[in-house]
PDB file of N, CA and C in Angstrom:
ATOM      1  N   UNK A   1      80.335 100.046  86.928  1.00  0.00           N
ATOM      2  CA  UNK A   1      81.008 100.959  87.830  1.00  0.00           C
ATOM      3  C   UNK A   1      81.024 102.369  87.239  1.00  0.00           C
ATOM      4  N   UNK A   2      80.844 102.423  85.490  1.00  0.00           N
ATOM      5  CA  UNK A   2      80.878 103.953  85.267  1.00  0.00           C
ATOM      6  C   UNK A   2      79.614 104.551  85.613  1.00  0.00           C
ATOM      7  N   UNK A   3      78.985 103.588  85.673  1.00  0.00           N
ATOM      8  CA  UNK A   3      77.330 104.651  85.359  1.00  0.00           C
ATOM      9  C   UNK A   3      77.282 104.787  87.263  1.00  0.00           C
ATOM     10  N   UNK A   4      77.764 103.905  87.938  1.00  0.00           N
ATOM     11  CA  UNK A   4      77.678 104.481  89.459  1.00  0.00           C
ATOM     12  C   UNK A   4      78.470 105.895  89.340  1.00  0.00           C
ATOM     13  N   UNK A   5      79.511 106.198  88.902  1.00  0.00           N
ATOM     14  CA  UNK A   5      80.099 107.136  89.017  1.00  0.00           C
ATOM     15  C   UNK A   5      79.398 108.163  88.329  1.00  0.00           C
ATOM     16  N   UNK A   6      79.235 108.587  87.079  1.00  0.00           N
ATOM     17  CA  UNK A   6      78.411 109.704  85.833  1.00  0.00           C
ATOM     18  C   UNK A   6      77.637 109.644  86.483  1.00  0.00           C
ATOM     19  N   UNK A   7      76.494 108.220  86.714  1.00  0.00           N
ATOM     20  CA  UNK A   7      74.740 108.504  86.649  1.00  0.00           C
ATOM     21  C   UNK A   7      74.559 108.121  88.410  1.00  0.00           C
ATOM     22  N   UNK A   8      75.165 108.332  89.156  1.00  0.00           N
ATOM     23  CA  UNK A   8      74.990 107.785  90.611  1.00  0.00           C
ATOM     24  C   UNK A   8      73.564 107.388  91.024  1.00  0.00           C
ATOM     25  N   UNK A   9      72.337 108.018  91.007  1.00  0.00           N
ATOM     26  CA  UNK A   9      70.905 107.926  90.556  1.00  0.00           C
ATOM     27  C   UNK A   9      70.903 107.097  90.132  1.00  0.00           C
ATOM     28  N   UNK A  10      70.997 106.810  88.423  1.00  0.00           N
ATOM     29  CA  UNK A  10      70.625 105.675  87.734  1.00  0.00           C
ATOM     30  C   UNK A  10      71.307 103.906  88.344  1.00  0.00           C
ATOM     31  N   UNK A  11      72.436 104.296  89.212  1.00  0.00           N
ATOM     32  CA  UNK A  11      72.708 103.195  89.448  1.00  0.00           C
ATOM     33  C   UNK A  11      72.234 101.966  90.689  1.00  0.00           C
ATOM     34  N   UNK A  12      71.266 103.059  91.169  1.00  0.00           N
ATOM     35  CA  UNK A  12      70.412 103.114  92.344  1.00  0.00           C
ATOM     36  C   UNK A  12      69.094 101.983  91.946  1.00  0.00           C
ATOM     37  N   UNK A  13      68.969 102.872  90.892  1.00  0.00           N
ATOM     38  CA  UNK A  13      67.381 103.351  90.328  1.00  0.00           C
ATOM     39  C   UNK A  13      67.194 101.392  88.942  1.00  0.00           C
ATOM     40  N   UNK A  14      68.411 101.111  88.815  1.00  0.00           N
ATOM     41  CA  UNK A  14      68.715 100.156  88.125  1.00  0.00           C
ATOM     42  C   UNK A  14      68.702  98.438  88.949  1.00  0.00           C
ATOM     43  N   UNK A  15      69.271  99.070  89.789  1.00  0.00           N
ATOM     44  CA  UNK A  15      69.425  97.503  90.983  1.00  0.00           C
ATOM     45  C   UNK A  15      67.812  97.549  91.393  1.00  0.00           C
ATOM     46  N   UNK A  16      66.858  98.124  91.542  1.00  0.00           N
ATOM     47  CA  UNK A  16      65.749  98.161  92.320  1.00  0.00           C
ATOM     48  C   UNK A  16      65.585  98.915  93.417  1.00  0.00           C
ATOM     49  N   UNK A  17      66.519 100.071  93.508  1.00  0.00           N
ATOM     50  CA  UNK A  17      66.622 100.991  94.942  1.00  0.00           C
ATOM     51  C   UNK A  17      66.058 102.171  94.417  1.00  0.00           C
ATOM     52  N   UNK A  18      64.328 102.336  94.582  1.00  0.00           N
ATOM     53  CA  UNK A  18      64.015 103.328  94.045  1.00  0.00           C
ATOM     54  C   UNK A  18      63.816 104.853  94.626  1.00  0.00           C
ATOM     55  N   UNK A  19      63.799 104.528  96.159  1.00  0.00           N
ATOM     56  CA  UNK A  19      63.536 105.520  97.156  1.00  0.00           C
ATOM     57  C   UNK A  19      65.363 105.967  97.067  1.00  0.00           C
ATOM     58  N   UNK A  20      66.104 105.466  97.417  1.00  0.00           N
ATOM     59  CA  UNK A  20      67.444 105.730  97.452  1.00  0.00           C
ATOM     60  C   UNK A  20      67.921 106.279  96.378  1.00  0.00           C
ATOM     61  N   UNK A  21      67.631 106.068  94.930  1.00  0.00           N
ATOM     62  CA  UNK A  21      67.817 106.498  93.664  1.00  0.00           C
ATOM     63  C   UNK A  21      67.261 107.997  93.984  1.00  0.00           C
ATOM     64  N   UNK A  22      66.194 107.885  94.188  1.00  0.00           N
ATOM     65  CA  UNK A  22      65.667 109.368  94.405  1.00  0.00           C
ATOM     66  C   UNK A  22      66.224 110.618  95.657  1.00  0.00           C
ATOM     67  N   UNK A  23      66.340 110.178  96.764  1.00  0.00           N
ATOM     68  CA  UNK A  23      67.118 110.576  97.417  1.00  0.00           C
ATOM     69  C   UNK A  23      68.837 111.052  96.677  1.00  0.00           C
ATOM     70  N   UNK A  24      69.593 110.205  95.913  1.00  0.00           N
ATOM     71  CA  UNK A  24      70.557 110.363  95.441  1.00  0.00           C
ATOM     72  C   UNK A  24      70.648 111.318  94.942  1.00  0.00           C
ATOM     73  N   UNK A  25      69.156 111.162  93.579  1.00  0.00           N
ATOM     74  CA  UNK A  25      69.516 112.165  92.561  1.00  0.00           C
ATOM     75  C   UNK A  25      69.192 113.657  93.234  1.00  0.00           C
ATOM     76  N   UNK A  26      68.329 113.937  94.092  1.00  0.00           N
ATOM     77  CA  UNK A  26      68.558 114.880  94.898  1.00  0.00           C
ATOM     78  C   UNK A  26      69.774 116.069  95.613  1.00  0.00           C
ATOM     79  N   UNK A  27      70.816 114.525  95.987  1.00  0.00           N
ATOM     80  CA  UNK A  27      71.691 114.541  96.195  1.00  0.00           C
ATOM     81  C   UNK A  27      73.009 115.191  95.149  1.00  0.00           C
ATOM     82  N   UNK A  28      72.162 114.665  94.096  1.00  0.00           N
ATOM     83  CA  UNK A  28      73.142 114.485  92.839  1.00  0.00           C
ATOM     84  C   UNK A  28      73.020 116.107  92.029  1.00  0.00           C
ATOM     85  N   UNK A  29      71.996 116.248  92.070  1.00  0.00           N
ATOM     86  CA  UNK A  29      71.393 118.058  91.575  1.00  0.00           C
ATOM     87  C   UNK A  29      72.409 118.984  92.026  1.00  0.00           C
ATOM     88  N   UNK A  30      72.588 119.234  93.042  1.00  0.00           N
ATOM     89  CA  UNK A  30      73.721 120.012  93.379  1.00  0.00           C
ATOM     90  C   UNK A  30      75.273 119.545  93.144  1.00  0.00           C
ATOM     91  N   UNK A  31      75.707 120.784  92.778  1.00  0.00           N
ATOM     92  CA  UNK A  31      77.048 120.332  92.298  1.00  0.00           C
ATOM     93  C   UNK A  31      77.787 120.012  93.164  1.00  0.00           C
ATOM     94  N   UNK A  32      77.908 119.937  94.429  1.00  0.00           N
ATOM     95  CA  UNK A  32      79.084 119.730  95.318  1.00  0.00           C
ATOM     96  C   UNK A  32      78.286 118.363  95.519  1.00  0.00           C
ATOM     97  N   UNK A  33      77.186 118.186  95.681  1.00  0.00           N
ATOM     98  CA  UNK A  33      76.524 116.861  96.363  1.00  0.00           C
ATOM     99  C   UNK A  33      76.989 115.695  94.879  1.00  0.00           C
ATOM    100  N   UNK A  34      77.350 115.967  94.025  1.00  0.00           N
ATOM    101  CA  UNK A  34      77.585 114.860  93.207  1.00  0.00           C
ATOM    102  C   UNK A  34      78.322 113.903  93.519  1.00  0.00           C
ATOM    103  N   UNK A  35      79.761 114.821  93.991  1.00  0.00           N
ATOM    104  CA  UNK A  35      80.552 113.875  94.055  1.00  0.00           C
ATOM    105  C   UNK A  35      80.395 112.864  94.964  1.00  0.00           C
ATOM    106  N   UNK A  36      79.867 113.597  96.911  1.00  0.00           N
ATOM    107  CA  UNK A  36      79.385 112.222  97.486  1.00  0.00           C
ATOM    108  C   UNK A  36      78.378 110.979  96.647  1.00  0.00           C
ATOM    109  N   UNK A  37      77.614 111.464  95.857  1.00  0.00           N
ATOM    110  CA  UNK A  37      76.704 110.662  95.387  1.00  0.00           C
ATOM    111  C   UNK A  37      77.476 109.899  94.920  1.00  0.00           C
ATOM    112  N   UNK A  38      78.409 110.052  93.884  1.00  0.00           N
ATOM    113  CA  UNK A  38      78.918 109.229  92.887  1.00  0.00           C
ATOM    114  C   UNK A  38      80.075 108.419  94.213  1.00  0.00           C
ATOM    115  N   UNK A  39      80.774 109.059  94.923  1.00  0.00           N
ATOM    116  CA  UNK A  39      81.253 107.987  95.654  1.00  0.00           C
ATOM    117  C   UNK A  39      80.315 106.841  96.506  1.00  0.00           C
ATOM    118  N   UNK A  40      78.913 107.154  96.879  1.00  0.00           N
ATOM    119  CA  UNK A  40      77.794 106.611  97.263  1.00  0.00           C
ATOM    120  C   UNK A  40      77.418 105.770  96.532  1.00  0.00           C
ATOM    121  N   UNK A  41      77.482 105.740  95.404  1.00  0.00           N
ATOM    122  CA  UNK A  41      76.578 104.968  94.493  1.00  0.00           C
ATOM    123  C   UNK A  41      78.139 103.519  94.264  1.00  0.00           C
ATOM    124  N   UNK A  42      79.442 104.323  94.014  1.00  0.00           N
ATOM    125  CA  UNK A  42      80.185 103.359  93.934  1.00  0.00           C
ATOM    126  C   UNK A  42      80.645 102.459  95.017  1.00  0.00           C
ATOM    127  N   UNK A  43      80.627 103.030  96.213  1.00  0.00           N
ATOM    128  CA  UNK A  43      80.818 101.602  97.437  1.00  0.00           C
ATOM    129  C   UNK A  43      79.434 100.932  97.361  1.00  0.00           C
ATOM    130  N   UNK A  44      78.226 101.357  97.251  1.00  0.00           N
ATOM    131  CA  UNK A  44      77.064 100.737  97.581  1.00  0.00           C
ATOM    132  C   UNK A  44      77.033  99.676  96.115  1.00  0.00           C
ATOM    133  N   UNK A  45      77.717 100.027  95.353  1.00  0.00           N
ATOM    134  CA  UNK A  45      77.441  98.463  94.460  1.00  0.00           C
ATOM    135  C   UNK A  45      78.440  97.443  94.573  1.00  0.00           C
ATOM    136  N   UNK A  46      79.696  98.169  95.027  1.00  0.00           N
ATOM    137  CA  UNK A  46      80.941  97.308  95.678  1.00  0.00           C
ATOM    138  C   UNK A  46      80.173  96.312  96.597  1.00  0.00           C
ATOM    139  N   UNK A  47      79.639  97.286  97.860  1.00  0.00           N
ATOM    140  CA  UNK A  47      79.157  95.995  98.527  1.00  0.00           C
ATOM    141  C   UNK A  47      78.104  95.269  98.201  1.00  0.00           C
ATOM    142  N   UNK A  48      76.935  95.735  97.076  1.00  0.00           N
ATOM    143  CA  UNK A  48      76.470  94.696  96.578  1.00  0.00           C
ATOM    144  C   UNK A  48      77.127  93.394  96.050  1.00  0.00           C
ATOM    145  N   UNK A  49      78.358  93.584  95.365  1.00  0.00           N
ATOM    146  CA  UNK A  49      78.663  92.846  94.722  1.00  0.00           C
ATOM    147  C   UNK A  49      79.140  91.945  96.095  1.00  0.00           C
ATOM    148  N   UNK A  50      80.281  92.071  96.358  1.00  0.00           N
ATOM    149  CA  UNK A  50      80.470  91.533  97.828  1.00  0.00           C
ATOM    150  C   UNK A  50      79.913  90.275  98.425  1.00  0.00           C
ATOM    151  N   UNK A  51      78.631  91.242  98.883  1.00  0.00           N
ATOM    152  CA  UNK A  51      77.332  90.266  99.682  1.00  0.00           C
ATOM    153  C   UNK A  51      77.126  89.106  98.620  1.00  0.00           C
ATOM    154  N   UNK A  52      77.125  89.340  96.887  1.00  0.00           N
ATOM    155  CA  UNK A  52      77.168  88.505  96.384  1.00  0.00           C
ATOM    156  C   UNK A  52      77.740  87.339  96.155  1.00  0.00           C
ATOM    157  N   UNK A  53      78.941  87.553  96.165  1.00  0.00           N
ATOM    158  CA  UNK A  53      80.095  87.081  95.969  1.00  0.00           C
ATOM    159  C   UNK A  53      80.468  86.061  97.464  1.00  0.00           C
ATOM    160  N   UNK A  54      80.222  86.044  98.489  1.00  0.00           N
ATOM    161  CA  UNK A  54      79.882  86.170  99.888  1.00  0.00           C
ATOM    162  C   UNK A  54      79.087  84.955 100.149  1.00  0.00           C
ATOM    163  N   UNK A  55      77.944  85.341  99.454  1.00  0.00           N
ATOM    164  CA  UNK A  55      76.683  84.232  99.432  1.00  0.00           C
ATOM    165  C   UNK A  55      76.962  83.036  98.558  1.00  0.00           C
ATOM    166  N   UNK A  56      77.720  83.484  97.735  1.00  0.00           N
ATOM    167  CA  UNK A  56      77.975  82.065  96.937  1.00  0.00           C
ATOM    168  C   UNK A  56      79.138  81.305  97.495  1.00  0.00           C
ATOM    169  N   UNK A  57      79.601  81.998  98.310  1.00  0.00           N
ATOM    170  CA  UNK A  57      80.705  81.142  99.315  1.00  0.00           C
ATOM    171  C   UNK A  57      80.295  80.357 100.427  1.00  0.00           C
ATOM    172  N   UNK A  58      80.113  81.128 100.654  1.00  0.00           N
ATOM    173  CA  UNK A  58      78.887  79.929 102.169  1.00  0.00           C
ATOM    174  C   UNK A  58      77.653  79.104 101.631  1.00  0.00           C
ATOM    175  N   UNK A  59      77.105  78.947 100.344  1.00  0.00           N
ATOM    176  CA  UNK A  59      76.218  78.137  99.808  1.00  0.00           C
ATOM    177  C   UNK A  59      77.190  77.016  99.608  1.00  0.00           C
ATOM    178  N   UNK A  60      78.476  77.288  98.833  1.00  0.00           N
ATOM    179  CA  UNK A  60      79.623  76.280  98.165  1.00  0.00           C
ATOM    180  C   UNK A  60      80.354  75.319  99.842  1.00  0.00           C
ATOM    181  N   UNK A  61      80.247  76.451 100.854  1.00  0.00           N
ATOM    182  CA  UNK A  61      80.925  75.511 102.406  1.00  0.00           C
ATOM    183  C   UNK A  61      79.636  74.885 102.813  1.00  0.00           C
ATOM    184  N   UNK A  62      78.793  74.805 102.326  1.00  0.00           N
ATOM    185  CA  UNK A  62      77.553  74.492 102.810  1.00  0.00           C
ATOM    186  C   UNK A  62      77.689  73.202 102.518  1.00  0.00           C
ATOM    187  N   UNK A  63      77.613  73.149 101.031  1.00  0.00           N
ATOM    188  CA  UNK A  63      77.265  71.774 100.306  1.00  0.00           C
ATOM    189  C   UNK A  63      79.099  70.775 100.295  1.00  0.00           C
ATOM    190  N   UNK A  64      79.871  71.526 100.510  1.00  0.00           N
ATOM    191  CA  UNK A  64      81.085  70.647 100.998  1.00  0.00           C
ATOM    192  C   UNK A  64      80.972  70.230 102.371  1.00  0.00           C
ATOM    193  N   UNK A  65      80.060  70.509 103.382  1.00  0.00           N
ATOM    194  CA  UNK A  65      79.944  70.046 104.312  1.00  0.00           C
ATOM    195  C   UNK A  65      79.441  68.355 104.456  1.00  0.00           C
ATOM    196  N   UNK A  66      78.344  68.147 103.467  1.00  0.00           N
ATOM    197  CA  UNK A  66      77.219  67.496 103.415  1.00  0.00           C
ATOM    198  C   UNK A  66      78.663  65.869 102.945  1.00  0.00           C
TER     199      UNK A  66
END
């Protein structure tokens, strides 16, 4: 969560989002554009995590079904 915040880019650029990383750091160059970035970079791994977190729930109701 820090490096979404400091490196908003790198946190992009780390998961495999390389077009978006780039776009970011774009984003990120200008000083007023940082801060969206860095709030950008921190919901977008929130909801990575999420979707993760998410998927392993409905795999787990899956197999309690059976």
């Amino acid at each position: 969560m820090l490096l979404a915040i400091l490196l908003p880019f790198l946190s992009f650029m780390i998961r495999g989002k390389i077009l978006t990383g780039i776009v970011c750091l774009i984003l990120q160059i200008t000083l007023i554009g940082w801060l969206p970035a860095a709030i950008w970079a921190a919901l977008s791994l929130n909801n990575a995590r999420a979707d993760r977190r998410n998927e392993k729930l409905i795999k787990a109701m899956k197999q309690n079904q059976r």
